[in-house]
Protein backbone atom coordinates (compact mmCIF):
# COMPACT_ATOMS: atom_id res chain seq x y z
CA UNK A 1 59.44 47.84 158.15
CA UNK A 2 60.16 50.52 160.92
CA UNK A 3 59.74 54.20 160.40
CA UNK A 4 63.37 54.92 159.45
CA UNK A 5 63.56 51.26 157.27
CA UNK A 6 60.72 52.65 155.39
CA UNK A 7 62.12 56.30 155.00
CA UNK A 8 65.10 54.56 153.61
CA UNK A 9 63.53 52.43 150.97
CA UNK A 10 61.55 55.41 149.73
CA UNK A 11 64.48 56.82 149.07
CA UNK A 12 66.34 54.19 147.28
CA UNK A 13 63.56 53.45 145.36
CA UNK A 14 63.42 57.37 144.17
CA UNK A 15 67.17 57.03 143.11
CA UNK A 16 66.72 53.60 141.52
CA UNK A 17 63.36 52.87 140.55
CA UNK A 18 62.27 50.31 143.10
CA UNK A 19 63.98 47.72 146.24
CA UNK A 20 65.86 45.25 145.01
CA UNK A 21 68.65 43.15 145.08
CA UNK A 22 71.00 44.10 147.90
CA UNK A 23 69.10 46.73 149.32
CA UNK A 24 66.40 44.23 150.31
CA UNK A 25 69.22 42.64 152.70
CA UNK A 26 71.06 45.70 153.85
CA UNK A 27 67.33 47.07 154.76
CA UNK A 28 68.04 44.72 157.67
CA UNK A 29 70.48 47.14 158.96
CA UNK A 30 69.32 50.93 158.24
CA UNK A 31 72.42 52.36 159.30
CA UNK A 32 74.53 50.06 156.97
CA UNK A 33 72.08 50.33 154.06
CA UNK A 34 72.52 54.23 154.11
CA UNK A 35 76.17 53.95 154.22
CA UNK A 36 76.36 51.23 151.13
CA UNK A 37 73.45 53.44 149.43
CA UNK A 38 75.92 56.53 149.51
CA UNK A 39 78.77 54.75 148.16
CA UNK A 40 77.14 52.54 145.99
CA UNK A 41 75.56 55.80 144.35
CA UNK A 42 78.90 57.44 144.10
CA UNK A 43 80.31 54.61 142.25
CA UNK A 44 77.84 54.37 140.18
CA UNK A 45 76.91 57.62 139.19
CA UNK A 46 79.32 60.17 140.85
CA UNK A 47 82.84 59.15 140.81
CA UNK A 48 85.71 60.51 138.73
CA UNK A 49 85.40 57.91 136.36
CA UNK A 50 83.93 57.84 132.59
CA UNK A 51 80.59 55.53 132.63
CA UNK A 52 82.25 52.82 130.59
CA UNK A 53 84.79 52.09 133.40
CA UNK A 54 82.10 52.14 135.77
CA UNK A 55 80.47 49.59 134.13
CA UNK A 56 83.72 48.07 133.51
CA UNK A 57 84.61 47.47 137.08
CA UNK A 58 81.91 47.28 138.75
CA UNK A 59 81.53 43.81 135.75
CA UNK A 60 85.23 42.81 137.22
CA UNK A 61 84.47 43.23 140.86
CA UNK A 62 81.05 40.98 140.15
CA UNK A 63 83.03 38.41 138.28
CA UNK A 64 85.73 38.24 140.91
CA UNK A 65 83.04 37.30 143.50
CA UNK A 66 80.37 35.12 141.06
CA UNK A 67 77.76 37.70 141.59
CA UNK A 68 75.26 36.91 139.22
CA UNK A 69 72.58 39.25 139.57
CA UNK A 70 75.17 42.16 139.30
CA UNK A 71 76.38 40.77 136.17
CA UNK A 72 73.07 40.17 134.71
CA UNK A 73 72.22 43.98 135.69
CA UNK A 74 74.83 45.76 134.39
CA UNK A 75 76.22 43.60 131.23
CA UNK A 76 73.81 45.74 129.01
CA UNK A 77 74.39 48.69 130.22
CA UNK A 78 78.64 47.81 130.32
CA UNK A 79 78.16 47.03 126.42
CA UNK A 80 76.20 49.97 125.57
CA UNK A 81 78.78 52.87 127.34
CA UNK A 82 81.28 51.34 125.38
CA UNK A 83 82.90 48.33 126.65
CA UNK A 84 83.81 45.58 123.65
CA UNK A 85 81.59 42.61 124.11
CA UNK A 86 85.24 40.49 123.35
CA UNK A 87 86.23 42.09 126.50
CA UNK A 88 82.92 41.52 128.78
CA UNK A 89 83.33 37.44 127.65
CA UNK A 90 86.59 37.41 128.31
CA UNK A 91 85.89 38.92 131.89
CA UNK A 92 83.08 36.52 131.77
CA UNK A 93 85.51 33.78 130.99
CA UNK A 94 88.12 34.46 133.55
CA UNK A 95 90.33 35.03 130.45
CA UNK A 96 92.56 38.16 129.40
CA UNK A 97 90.38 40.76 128.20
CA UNK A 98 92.14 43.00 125.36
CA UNK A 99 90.82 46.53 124.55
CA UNK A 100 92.09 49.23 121.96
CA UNK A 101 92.42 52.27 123.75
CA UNK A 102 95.37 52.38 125.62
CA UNK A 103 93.44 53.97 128.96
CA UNK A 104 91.30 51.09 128.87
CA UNK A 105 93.64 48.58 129.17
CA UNK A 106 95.81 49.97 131.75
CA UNK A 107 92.43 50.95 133.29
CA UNK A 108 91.40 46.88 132.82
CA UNK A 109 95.40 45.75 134.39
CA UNK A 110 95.23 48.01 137.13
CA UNK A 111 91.63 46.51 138.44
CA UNK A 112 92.66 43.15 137.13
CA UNK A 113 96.17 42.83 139.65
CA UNK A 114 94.17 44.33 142.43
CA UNK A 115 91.10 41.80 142.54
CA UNK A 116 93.70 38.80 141.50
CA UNK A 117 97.10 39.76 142.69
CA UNK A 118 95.63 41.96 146.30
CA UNK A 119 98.84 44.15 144.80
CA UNK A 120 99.55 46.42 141.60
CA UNK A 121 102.68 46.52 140.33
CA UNK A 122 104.81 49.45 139.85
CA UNK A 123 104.34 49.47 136.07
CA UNK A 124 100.93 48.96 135.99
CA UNK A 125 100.05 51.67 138.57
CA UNK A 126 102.42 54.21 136.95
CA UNK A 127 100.18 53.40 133.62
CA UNK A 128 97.30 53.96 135.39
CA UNK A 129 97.92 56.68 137.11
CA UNK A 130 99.43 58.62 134.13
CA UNK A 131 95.86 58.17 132.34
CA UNK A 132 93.56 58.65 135.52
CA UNK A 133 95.42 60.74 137.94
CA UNK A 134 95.03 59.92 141.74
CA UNK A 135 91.73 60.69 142.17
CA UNK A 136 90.79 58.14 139.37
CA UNK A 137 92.74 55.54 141.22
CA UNK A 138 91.15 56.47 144.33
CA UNK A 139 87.87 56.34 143.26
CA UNK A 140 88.62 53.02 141.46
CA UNK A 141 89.29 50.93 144.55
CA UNK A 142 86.49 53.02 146.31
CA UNK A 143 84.39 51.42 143.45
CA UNK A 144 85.76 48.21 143.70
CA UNK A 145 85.78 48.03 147.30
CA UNK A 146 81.90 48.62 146.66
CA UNK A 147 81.11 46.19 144.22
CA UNK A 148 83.28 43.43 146.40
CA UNK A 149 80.85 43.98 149.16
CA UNK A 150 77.93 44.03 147.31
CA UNK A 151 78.93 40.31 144.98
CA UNK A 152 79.80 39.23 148.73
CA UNK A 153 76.02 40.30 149.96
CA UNK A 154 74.64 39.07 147.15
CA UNK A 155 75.83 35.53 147.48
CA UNK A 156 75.91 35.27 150.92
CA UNK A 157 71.90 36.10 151.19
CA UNK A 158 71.50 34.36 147.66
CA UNK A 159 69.67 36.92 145.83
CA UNK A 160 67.57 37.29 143.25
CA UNK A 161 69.20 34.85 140.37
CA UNK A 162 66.96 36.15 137.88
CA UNK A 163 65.63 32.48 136.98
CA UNK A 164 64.85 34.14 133.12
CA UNK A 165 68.65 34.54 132.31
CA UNK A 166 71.39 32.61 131.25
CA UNK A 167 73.76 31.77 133.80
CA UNK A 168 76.80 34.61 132.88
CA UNK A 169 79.61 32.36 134.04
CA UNK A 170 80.45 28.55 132.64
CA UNK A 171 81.49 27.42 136.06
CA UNK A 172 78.54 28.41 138.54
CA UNK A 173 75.55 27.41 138.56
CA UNK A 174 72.92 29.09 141.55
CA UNK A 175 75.58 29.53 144.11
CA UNK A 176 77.68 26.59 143.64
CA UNK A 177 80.85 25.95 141.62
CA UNK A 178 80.52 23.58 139.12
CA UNK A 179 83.20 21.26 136.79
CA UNK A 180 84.77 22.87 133.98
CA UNK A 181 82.09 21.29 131.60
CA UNK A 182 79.22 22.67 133.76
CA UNK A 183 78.35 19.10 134.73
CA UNK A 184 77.30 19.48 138.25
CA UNK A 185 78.95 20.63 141.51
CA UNK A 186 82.76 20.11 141.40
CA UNK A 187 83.87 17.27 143.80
């Protein structure tokens, strides 16, 4: 690594604990990395949002894209700041995920029409935004917009799979699709 490649990955590593999965791509590019470093760090840790939807979307925005090792990083830590393992399968499942608390499900539609629909419908972001304001909306496609580029990095450089875990999804297997029944690459 170059001077300013290593001064970055000091610095992630501080922040994070080591290197890994992305950043060892976007190291590539030490301009980028900074750039997905700050906003991946705001996500994460900064934005207006409680931990739990954090966790939450930055679970949806991995799903949407098949990102395994983001998944397999944060489905712990989604479960423990509150987010009802029904609801992380369900994600998991491409299936309707259902939680109590009214926030949390117009929290879970809002992010859901976005990544599926590319639109939000007027009920759904009047729901929203009556629980989390405009700033939480902001800062919840900021967040998404993040995790979409990192599940697209991810996959696109094949990263770290974590051969020790289950595969998260039924219907990929490394970085293929597979049938339904999880019988081998889909025709």
């Amino acid at each position: 690594m170059n001077p300013r490649q290593q001064e970055l990955a000091a610095r992630i590593a501080g922040r994070r604990g080591a290197v890994r999965g992305p950043f060892r791509v976007w190291l590539h590019s030490p301009e980028m990395c900074e750039r997905a470093e700050s906003l991946g760090a705001f996500a994460r840790f900064d934005c207006s949002l409680p931990k739990h939807l954090r966790e939450l979307t930055l679970l949806m925005a991995a799903r949407n894209w098949d990102a395994q090792y983001s998944w397999n990083a944060h489905v712990h830590q989604a479960i423990e700041a509150g987010i009802p393992e029904a609801a992380v399968k369900a994600v998991a499942e491409k299936r309707e995920a259902v939680f109590e608390d009214e926030a949390d499900q117009a929290f879970y539609q809002f992010c859901r029409e976005i990544l599926e629909e590319h639109f939000v419908c007027d009920d759904t972001f009047a729901r929203a935004l009556e629980h989390f304001g405009s700033k939480g909306l902001v800062d919840t496609i900021g967040a998404l917009g993040n995790f979409t580029m990192l599940g697209m990095c991810l996959n696109t450089f094949q990263v770290d799979l974590q051969a020790d875990r289950e595969p998260p999804f039924p219907d990929i297997r490394g970085y293929e699709r597979v049938t339904p029944d999880g019988d081998g690459p889909r025709p």
